[in-house]
Protein backbone atom coordinates (compact mmCIF):
# COMPACT_ATOMS: atom_id res chain seq x y z
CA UNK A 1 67.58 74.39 94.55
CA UNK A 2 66.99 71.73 92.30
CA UNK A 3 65.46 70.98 88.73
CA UNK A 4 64.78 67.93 87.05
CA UNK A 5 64.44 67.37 83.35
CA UNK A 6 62.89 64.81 81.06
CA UNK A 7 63.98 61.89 84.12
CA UNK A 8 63.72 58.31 82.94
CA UNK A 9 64.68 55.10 84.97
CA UNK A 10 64.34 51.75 83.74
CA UNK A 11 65.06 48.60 85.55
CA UNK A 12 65.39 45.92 83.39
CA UNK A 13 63.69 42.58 83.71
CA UNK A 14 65.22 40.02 84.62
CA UNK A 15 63.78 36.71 82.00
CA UNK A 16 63.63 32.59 82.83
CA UNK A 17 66.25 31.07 81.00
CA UNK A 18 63.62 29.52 78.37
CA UNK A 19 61.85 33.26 77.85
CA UNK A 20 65.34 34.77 77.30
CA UNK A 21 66.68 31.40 74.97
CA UNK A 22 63.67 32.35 72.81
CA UNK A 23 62.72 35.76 73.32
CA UNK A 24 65.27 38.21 72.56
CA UNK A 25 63.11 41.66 72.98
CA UNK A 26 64.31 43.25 76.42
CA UNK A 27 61.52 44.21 79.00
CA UNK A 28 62.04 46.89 81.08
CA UNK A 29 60.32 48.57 84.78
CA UNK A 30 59.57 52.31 83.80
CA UNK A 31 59.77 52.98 87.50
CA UNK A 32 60.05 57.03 86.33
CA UNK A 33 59.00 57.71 82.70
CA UNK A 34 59.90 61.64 81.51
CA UNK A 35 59.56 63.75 84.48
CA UNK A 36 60.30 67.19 85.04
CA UNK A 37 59.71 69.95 88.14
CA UNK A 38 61.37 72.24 90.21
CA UNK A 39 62.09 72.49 94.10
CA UNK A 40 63.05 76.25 95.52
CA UNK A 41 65.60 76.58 98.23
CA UNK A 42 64.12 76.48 101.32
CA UNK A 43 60.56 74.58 99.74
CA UNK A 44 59.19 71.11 101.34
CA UNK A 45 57.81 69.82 98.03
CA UNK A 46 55.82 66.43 98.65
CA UNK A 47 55.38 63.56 96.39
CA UNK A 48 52.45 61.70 96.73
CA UNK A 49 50.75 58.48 95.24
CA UNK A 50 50.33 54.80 95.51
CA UNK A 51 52.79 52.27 96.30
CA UNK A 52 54.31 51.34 92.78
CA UNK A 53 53.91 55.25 91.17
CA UNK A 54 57.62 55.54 91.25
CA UNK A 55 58.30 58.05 93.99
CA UNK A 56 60.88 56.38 96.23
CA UNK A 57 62.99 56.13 92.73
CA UNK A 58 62.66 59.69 91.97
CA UNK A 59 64.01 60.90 95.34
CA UNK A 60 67.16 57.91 94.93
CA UNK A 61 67.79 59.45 91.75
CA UNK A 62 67.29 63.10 92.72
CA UNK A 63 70.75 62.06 95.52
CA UNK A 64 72.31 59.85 92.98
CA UNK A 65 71.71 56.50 94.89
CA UNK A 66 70.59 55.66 91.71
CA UNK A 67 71.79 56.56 88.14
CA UNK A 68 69.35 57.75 85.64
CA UNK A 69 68.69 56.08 82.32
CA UNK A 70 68.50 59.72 80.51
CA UNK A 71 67.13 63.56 81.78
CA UNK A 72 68.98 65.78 84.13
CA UNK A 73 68.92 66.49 87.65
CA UNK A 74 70.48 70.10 87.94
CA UNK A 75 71.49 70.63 91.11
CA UNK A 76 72.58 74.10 92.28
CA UNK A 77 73.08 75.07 88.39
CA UNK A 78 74.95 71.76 87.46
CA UNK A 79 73.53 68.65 85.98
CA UNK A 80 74.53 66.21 88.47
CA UNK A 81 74.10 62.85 86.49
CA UNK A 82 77.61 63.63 84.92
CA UNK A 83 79.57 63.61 88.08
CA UNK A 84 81.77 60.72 89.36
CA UNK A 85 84.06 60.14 91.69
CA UNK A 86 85.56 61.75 93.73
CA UNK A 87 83.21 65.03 92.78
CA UNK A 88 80.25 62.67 93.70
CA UNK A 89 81.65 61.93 97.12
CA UNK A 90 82.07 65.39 98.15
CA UNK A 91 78.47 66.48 96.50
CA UNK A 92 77.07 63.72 98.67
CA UNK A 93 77.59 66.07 101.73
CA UNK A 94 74.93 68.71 100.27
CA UNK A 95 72.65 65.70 99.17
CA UNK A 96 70.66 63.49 102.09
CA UNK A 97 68.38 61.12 102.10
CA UNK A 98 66.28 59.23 104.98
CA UNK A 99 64.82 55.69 104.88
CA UNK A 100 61.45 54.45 105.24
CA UNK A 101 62.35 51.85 107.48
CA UNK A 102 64.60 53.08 110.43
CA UNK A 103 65.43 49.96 111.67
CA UNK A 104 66.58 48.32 108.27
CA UNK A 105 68.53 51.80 107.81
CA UNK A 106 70.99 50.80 110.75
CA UNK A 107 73.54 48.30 111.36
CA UNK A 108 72.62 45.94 114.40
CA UNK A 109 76.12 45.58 115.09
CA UNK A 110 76.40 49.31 114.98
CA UNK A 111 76.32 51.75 117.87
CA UNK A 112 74.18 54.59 117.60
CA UNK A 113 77.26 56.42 117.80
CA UNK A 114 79.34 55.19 115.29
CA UNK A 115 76.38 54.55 112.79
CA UNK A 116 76.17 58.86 112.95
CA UNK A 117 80.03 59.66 113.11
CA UNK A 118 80.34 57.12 110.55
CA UNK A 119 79.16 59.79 107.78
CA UNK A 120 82.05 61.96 109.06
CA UNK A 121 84.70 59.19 108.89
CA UNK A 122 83.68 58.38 105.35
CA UNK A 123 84.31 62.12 104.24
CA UNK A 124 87.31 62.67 106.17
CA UNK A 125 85.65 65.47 108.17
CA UNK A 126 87.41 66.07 112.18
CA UNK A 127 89.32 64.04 114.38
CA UNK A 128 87.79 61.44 116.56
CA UNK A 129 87.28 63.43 119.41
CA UNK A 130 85.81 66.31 116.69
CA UNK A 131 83.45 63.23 115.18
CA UNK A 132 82.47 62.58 118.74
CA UNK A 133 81.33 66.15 119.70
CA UNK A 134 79.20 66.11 116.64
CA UNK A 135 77.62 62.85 116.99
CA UNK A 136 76.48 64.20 120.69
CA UNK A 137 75.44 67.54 119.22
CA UNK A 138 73.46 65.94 116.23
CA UNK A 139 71.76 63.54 118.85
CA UNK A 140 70.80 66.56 121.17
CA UNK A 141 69.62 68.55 118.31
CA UNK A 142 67.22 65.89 117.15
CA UNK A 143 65.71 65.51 120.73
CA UNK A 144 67.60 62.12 122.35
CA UNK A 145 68.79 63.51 125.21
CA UNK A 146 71.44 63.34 127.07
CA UNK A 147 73.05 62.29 124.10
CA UNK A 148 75.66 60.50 126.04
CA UNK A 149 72.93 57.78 127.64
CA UNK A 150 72.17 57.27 123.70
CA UNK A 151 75.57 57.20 122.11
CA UNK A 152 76.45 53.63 123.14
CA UNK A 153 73.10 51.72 122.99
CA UNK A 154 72.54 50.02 119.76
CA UNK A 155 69.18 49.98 117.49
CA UNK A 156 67.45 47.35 119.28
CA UNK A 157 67.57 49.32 122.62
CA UNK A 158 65.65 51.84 121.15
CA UNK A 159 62.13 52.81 120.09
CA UNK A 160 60.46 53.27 116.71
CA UNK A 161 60.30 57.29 117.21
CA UNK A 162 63.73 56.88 118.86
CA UNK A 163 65.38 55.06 115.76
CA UNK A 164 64.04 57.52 113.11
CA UNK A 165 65.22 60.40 114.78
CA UNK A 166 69.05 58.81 114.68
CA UNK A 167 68.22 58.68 110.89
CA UNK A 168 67.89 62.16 110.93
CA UNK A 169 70.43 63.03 113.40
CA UNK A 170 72.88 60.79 110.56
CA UNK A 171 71.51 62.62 107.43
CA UNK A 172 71.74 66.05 108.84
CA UNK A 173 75.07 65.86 110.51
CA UNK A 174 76.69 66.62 107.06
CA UNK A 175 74.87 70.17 107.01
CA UNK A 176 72.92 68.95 103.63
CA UNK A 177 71.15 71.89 101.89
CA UNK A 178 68.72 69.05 99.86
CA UNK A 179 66.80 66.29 101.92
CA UNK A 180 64.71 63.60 100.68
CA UNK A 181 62.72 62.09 103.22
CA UNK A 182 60.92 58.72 102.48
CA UNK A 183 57.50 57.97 104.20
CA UNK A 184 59.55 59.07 107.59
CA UNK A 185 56.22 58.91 109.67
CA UNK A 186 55.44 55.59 108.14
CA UNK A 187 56.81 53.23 110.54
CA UNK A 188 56.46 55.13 113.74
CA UNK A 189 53.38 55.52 116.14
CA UNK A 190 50.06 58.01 115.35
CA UNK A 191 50.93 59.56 119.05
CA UNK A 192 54.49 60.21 117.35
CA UNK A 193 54.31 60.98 113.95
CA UNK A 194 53.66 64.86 114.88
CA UNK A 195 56.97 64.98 117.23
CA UNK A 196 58.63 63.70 113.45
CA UNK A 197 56.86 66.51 111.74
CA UNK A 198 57.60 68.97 113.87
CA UNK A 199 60.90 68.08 114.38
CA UNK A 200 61.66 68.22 110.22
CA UNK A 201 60.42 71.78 110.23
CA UNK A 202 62.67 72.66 113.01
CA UNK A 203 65.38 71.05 111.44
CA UNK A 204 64.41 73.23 108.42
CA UNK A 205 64.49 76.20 110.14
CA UNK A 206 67.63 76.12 111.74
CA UNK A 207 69.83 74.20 109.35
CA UNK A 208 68.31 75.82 106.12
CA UNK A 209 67.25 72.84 104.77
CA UNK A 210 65.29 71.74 101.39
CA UNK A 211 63.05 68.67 101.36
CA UNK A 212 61.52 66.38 99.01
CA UNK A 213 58.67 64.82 101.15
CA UNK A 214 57.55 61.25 99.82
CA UNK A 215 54.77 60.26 101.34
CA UNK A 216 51.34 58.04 100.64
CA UNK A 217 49.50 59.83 103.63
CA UNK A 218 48.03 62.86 102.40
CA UNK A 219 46.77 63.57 105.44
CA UNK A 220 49.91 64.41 106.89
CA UNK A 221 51.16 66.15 103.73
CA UNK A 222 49.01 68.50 104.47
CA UNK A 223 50.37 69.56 107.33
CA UNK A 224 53.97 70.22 105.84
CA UNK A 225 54.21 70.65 102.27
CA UNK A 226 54.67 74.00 100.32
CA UNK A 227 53.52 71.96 97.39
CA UNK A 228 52.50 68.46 96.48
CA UNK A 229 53.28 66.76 93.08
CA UNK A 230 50.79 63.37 91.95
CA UNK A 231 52.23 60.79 90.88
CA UNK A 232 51.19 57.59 88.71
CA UNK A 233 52.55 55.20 87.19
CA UNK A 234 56.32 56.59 86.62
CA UNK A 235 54.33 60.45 85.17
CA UNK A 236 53.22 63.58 87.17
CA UNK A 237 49.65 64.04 87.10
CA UNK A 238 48.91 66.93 88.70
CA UNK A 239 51.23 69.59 90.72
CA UNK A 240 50.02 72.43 92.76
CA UNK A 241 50.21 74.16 96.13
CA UNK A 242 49.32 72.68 98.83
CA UNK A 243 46.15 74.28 99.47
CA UNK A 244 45.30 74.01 96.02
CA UNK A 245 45.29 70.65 95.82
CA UNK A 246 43.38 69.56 98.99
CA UNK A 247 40.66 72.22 98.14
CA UNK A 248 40.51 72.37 94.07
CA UNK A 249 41.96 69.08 93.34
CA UNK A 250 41.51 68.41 89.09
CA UNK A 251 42.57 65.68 88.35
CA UNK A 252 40.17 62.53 88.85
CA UNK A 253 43.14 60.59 90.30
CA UNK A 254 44.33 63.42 93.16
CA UNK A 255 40.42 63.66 93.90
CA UNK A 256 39.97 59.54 94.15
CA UNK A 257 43.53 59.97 96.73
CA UNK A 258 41.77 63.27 98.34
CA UNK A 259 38.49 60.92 98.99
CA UNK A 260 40.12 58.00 100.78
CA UNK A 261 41.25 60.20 103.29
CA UNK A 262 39.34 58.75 106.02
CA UNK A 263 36.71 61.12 107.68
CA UNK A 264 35.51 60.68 111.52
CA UNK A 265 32.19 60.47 110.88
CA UNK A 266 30.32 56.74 110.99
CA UNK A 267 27.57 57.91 108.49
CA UNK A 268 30.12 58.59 105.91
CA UNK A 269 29.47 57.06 102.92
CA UNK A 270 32.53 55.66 99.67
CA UNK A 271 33.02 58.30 97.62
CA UNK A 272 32.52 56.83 94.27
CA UNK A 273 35.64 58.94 93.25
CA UNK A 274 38.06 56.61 95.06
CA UNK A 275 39.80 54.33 92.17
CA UNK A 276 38.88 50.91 92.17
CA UNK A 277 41.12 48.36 91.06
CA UNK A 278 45.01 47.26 91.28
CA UNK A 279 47.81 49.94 89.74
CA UNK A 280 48.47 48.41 86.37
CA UNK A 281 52.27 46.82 85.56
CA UNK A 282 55.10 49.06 84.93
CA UNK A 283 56.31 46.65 82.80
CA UNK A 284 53.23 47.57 80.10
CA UNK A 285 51.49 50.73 81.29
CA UNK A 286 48.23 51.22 79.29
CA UNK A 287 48.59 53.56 76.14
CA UNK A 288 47.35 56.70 76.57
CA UNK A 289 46.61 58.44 79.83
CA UNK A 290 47.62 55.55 82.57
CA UNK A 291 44.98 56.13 84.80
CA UNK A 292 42.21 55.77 81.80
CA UNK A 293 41.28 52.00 82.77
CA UNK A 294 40.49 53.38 86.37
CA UNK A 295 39.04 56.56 85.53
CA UNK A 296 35.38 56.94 86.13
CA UNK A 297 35.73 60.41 83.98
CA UNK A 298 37.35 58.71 81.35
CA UNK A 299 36.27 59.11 77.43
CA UNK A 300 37.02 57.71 74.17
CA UNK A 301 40.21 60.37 73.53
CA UNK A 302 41.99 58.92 76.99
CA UNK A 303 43.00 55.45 75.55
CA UNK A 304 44.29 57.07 72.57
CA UNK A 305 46.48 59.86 73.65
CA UNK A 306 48.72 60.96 76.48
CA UNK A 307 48.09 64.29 78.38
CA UNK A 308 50.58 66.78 78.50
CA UNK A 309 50.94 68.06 81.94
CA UNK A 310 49.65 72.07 81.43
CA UNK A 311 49.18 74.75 83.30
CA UNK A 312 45.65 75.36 83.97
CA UNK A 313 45.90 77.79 86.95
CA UNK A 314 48.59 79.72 88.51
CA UNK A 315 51.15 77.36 89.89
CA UNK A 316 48.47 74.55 88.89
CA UNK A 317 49.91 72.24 86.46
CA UNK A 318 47.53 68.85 85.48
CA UNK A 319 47.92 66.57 83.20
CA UNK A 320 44.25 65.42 82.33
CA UNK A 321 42.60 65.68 78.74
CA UNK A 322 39.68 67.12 80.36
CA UNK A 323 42.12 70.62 80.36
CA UNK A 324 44.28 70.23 77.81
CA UNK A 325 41.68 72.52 75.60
């Protein structure tokens, strides 16, 4: 479905007037620093990592919310970062993306309504009374039902779990093939977070769909992901099948994310495996492999060099010197 390349997005910096009078060097953000993988049709592939690893970036640039400094995003056999346009418009119905935040995702002003059917108006698809029958449908397909009690009420009037199923009802109502879903399960209640999750995979089932899942909680990853790419620090670290990598995780950063999973048990002791520390600055990542300063498995070829991500396993790609021999 979709293959990136060698992805790179910097942001630059934006300097105090007496660091840029006297400092002419540039600093850049390397939100997403030479990236590549693959998502099949019909895959949920997860992304998973701290706050500040560069995932929400990756899934903007993978719809072209965001243009990419270099690399290439082939979508359906053609490298999307080329198109403009008109061309871009119309490939925006097969791309879809949902927010983190459902309530900073719709206009106040906005009916529920309108904020749906407004995706249809801005690609010229149906007349109004065609734009209203699929508003009503999407609404009744994403559980809010009768959709006609919902159509006219506007954001505040609703719930959390309420408010992120509109965002889905809006990013689905274009018959997308590609969905990227940021942390949708994030701002919503533990009691509803499995309605979400079971409503994506119903969604994926009847409409066909292919998702990039971002997500912090691994937990819930889990419970929905084909596969699961690591990342840090703008690089892939590790990418695997699910199951692979929540029972034979490699490398020492996926098994520090796979030990604060918390465990309902009291007695349970910190796993010494869990990183300590803040996520270094994107601005100057350390040299060599980025995780090295937090690394309790770290050794003296780490601060030197930068891993190669290599397959190690089938379908079990890690980039860690403790496998690159």
């Amino acid at each position: 479905m979709i293959e990136v390349k060698n992805l790179v997005k910097y942001f630059p910096v934006q300097k105090g007037f007496m660091d840029a009078l006297f400092t002419r060097e540039k600093d850049f953000v390397k939100a997403v620093d030479d990236v590549s993988f693959k998502i099949e049709k019909g895959e949920i592939f997860g992304l998973a990592g701290e706050s500040g690893s560069g995932k929400t970036t990756v899934g903007r640039l993978c719809v072209r919310l965001t243009p990419a400094t270099s690399g290439e995003i082939i979508f359906e056999g053609q490298d999307i970062t080329k198109i403009k346009g008109k061309q871009l418009r119309l490939l925006k119905r097969r791309l879809q993306i949902t927010f983190q935040d459902p309530t900073s995702s719709l206009n106040p002003r906005m009916t529920i309504g309108n904020a749906i059917a407004d995706a249809l108006r801005l690609q010229n698809i149906g007349t109004r009374t065609e734009q209203r029958k699929q508003t009503e449908d999407a609404l009744e397909r994403v559980g809010l039902s009768p959709a006609s009690a919902f159509y006219d009420r506007y954001p505040h009037q609703l719930s959390g779990g309420q408010r992120q199923r509109v965002i889905f009802a809006r990013a689905f109502i274009l018959r997308p093939a590609f969905v990227v879903t940021d942390e949708p399960v994030a701002m919503v209640d533990v009691s509803i977070r499995a309605q979400i999750l079971n409503l994506m995979r119903d969604l994926q089932k009847e409409l066909d769909l292919t998702y990039l899942y971002i997500t912090h909680d691994l937990a819930t990853a889990r419970h929905i992901c084909d596969r699961i790419g690591i990342m840090y620090l703008g690089k892939f670290f590790e990418i695997a099948d699910s199951r692979a990598i929540y029972e034979n995780a490699l490398h020492p950063y996926t098994v520090g994310l796979m030990s604060a999973i918390p465990v309902p048990d009291p007695k349970a002791e910190k796993s010494e495996a869990i990183p300590t520390g803040e996520i270094p600055s994107p601005i100057n990542p350390p040299p060599g492999c980025r995780f090295h300063p937090r690394c309790p498995r770290a050794f003296e070829r780490c601060p030197k060099e930068e891993p190669e991500l290599l397959l190690v396993e089938k379908n079990h790609w890690v980039a860690c010197h403790l496998y690159s021999d």
